[in-house]
C-alpha atoms as a PDB file:
ATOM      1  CA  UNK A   1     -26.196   7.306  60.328  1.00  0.00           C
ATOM      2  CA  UNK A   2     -24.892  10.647  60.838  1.00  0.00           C
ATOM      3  CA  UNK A   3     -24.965  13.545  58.103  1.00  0.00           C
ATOM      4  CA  UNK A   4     -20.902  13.080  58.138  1.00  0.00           C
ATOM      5  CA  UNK A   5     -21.455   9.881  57.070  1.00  0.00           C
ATOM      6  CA  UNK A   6     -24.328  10.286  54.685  1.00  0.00           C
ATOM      7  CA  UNK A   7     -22.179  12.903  52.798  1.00  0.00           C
ATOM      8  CA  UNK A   8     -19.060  11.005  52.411  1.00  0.00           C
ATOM      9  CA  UNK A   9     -21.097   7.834  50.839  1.00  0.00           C
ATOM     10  CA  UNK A  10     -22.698  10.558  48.721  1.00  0.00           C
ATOM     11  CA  UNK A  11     -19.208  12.176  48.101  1.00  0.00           C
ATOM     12  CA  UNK A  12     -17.868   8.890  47.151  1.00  0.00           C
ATOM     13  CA  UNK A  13     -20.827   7.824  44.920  1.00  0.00           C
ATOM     14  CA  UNK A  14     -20.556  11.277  42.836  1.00  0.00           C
ATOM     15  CA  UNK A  15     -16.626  10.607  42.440  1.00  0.00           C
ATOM     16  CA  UNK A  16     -17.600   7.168  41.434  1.00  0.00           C
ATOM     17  CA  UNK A  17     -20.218   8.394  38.916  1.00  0.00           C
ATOM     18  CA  UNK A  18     -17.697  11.081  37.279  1.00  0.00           C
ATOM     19  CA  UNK A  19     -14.563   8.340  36.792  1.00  0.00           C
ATOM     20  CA  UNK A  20     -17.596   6.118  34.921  1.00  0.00           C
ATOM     21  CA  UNK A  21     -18.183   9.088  33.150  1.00  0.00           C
ATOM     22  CA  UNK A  22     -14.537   9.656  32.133  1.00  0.00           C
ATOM     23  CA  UNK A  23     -14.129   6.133  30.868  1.00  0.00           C
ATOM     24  CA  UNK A  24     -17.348   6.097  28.683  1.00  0.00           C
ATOM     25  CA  UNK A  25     -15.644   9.810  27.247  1.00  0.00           C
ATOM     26  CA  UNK A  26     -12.558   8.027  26.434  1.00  0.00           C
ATOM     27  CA  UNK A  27     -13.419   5.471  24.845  1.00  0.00           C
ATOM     28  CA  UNK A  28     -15.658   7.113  22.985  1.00  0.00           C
ATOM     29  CA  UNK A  29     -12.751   9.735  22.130  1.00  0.00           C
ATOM     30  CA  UNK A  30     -10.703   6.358  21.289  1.00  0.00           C
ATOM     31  CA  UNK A  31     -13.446   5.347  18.665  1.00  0.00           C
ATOM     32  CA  UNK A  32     -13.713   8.402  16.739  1.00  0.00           C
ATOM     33  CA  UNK A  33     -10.001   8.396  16.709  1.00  0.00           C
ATOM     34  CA  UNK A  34      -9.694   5.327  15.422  1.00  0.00           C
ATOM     35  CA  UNK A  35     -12.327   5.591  13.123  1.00  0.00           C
ATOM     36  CA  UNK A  36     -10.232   8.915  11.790  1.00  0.00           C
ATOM     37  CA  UNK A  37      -7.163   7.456  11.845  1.00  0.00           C
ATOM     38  CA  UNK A  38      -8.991   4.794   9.257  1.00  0.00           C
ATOM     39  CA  UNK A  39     -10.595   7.761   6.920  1.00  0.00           C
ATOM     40  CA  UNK A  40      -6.816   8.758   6.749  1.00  0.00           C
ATOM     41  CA  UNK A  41      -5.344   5.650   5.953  1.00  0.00           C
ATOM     42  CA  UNK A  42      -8.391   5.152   3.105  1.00  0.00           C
ATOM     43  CA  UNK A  43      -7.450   8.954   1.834  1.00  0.00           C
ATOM     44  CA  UNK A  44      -3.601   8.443   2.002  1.00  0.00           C
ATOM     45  CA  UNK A  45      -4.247   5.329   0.161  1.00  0.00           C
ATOM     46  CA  UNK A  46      -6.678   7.003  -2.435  1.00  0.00           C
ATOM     47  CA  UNK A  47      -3.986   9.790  -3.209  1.00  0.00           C
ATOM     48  CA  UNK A  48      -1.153   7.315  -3.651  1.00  0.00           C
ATOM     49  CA  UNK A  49      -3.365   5.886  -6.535  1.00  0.00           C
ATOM     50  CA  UNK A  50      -3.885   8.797  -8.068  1.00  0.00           C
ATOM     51  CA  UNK A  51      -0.497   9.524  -8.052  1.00  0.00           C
ATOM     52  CA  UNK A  52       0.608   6.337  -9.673  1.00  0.00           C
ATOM     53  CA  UNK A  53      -2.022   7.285 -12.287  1.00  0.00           C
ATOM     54  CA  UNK A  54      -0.243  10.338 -12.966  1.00  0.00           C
ATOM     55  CA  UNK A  55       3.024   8.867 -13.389  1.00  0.00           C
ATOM     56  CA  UNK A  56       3.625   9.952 -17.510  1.00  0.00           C
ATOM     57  CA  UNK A  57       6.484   6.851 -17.517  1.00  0.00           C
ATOM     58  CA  UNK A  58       3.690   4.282 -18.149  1.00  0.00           C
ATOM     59  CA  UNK A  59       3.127   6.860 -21.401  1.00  0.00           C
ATOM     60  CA  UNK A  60       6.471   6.401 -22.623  1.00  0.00           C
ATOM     61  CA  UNK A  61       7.042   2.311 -21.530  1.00  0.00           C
ATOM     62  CA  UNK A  62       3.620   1.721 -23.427  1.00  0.00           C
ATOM     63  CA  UNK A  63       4.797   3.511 -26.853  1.00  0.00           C
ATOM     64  CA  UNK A  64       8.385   2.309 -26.841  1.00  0.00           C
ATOM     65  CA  UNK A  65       7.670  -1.187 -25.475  1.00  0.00           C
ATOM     66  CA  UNK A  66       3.974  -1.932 -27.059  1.00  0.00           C
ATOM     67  CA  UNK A  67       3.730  -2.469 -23.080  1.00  0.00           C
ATOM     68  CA  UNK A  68      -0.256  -1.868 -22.972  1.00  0.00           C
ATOM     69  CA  UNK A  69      -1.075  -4.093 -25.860  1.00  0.00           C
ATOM     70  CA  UNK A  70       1.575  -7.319 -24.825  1.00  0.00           C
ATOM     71  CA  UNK A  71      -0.220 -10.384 -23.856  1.00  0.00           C
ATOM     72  CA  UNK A  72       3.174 -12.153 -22.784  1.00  0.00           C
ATOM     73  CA  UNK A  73       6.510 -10.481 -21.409  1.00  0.00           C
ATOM     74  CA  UNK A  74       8.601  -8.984 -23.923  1.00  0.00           C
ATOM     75  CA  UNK A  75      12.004 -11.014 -24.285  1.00  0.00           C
ATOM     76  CA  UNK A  76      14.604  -9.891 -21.818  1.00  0.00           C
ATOM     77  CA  UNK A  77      16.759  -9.513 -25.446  1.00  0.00           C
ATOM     78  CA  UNK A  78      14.872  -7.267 -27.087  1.00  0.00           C
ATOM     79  CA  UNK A  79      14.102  -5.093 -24.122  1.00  0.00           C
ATOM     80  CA  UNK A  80      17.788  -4.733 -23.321  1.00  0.00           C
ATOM     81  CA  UNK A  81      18.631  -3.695 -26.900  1.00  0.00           C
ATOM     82  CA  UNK A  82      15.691  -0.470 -26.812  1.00  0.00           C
ATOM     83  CA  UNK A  83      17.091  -0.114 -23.051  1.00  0.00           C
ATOM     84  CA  UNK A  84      20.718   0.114 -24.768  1.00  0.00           C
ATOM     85  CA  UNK A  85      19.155   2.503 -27.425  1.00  0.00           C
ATOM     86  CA  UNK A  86      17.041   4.707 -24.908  1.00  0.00           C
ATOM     87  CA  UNK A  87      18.526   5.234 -21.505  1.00  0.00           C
ATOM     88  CA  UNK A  88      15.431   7.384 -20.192  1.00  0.00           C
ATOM     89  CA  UNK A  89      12.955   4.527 -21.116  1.00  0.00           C
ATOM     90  CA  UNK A  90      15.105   2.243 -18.576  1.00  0.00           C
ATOM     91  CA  UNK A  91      14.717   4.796 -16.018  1.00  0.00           C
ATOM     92  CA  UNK A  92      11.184   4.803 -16.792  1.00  0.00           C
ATOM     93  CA  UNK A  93      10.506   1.589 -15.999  1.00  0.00           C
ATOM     94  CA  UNK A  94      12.788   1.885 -12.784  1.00  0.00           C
ATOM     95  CA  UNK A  95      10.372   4.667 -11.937  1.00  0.00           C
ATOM     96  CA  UNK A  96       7.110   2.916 -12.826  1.00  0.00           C
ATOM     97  CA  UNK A  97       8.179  -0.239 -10.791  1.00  0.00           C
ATOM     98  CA  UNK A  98       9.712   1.244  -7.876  1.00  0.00           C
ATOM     99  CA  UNK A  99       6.062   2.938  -7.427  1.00  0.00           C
ATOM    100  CA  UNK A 100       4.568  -0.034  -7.816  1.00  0.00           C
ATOM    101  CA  UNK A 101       7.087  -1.523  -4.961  1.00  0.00           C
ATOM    102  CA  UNK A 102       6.151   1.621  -2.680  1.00  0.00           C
ATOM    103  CA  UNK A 103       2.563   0.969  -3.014  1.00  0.00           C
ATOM    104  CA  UNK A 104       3.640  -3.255  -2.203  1.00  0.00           C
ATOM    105  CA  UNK A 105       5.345  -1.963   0.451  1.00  0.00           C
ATOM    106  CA  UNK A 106       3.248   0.184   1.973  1.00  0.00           C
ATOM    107  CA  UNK A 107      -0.024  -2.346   2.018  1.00  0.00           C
ATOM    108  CA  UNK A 108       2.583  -4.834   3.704  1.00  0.00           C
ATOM    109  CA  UNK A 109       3.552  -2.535   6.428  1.00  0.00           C
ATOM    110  CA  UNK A 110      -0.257  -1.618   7.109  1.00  0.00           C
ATOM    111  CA  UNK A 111       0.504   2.173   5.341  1.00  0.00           C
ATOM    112  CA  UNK A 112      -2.114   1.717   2.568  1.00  0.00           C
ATOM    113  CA  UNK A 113      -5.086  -0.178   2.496  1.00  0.00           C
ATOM    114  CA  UNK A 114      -5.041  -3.280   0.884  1.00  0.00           C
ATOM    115  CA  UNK A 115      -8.573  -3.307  -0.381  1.00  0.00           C
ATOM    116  CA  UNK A 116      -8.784   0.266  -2.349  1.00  0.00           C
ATOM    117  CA  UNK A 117      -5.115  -0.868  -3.836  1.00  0.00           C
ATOM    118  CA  UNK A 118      -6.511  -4.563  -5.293  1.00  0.00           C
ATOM    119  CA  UNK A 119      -9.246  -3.444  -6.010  1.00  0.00           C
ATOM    120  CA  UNK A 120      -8.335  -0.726  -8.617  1.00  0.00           C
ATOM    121  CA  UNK A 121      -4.912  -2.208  -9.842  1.00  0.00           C
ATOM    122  CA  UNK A 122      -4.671  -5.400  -8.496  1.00  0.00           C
ATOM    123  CA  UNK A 123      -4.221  -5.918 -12.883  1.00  0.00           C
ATOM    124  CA  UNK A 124      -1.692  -3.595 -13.567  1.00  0.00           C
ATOM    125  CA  UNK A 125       0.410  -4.653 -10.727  1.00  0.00           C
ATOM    126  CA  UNK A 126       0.268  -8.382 -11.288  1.00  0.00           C
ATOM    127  CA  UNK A 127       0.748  -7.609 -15.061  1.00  0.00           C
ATOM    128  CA  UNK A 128       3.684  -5.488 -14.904  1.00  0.00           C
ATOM    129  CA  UNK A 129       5.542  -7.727 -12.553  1.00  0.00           C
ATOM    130  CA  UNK A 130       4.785 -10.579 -15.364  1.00  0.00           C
ATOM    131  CA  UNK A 131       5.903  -8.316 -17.782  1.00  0.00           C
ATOM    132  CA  UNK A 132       9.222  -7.163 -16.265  1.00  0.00           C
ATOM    133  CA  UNK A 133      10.075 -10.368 -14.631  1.00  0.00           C
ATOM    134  CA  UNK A 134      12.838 -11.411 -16.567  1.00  0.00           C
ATOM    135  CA  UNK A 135      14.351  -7.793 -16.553  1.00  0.00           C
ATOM    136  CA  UNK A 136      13.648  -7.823 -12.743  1.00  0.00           C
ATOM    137  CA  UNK A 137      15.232 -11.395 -12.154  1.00  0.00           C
ATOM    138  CA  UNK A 138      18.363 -10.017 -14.474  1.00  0.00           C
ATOM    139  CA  UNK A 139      18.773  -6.555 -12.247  1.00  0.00           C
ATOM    140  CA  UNK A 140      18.391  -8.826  -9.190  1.00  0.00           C
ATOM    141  CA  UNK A 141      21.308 -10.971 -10.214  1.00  0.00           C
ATOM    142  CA  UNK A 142      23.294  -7.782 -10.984  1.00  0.00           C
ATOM    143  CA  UNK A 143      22.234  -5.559  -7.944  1.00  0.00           C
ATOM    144  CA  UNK A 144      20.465  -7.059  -5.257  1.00  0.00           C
ATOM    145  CA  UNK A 145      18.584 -10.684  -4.592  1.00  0.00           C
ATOM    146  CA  UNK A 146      15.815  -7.774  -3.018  1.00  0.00           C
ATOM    147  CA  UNK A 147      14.642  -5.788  -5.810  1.00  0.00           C
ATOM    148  CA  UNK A 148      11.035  -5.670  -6.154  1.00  0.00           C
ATOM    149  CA  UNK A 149      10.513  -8.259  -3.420  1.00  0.00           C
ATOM    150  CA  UNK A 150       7.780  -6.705  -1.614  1.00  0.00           C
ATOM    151  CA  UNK A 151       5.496  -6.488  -5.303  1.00  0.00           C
ATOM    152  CA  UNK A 152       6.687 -10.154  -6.133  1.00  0.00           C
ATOM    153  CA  UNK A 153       5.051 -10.695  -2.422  1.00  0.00           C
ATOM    154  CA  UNK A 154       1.758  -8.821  -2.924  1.00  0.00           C
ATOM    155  CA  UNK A 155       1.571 -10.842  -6.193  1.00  0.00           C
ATOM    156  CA  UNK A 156       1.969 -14.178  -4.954  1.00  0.00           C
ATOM    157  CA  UNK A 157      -0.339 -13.255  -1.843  1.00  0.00           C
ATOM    158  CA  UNK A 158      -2.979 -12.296  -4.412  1.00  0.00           C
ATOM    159  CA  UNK A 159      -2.471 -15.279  -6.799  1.00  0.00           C
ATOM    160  CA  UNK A 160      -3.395 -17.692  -3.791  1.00  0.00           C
ATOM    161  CA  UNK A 161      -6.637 -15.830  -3.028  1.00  0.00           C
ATOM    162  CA  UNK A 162      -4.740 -14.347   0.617  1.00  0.00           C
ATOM    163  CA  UNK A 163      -4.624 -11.074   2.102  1.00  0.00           C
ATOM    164  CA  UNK A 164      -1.384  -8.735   3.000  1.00  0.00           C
ATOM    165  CA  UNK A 165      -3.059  -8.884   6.305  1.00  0.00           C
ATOM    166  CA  UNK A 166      -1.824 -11.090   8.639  1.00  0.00           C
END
């Protein structure tokens, strides 16, 4: 074997060794990404919470509708006539339940994770979709057979013992 060829299996071998090299960097670049990407969706998730939690409407819905303290929905009657009497509590409820609906949405679509989410108001999403079901089935008939589908989904899911995830 001449030194020509003794250097280009050498040559070859080192190439060889640096691609092999490459490939364990990437994928260990691709692991700590992913691993980030997860720590964001767990912090994204963590800060929706605490948004919700900050949301003053359950404040006003709980004083004006004894919403807290209910064990069974409040008749669709009766919550029309203080909706007819106080226009801002109606939008407060809009407000509460259309966060709840982001938060639905957003654990469907793989945005939030699922497990912080039931595990810290797994109750006061199931209970306020109890609560407002009647008003929710009466807006649906008047607005759109959609409204609040995605919470009535995360619900049900939850009722069977399921997961969002697929």
């Amino acid at each position: 074997m001449t030194i020509y060829e003794f250097l280009n299996i050498l040559v070859q071998a080192l190439m060889i060794l640096i691609i092999s090299l490459g490939f364990v960097y990437a994928r260990k670049q691709f692991n700590l990404h992913a691993r980030s990407h997860e720590w964001e969706r767990m912090m994204l998730t963590q800060n929706a919470i605490v948004d919700f939690r900050k949301n003053q409407s359950l404040k006003t819905i709980s004083t004006k509708l004894d919403y807290l303290a209910q064990t069974q929905a409040t008749e669709l009657d009766t919550m029309n006539a203080v909706f007819e009497q106080d226009s801002e509590l109606r939008a407060d409820v809009h407000m509460y339940l259309n966060q709840i609906e982001i938060l639905c949405a957003g654990m469907l679509n793989g945005v939030y994770e699922e497990k912080l989410i039931k595990d810290s108001m797994s109750n006061t999403i199931s209970y306020a979709f109890q609560f407002f079901k009647a008003y929710i089935e009466q807006r649906r008939s008047d607005l759109s057979p959609n409204l609040y589908k995605k919470t009535e989904q995360v619900v049900e899911i939850w009722q069977q013992g399921r997961s969002v995830k697929k």
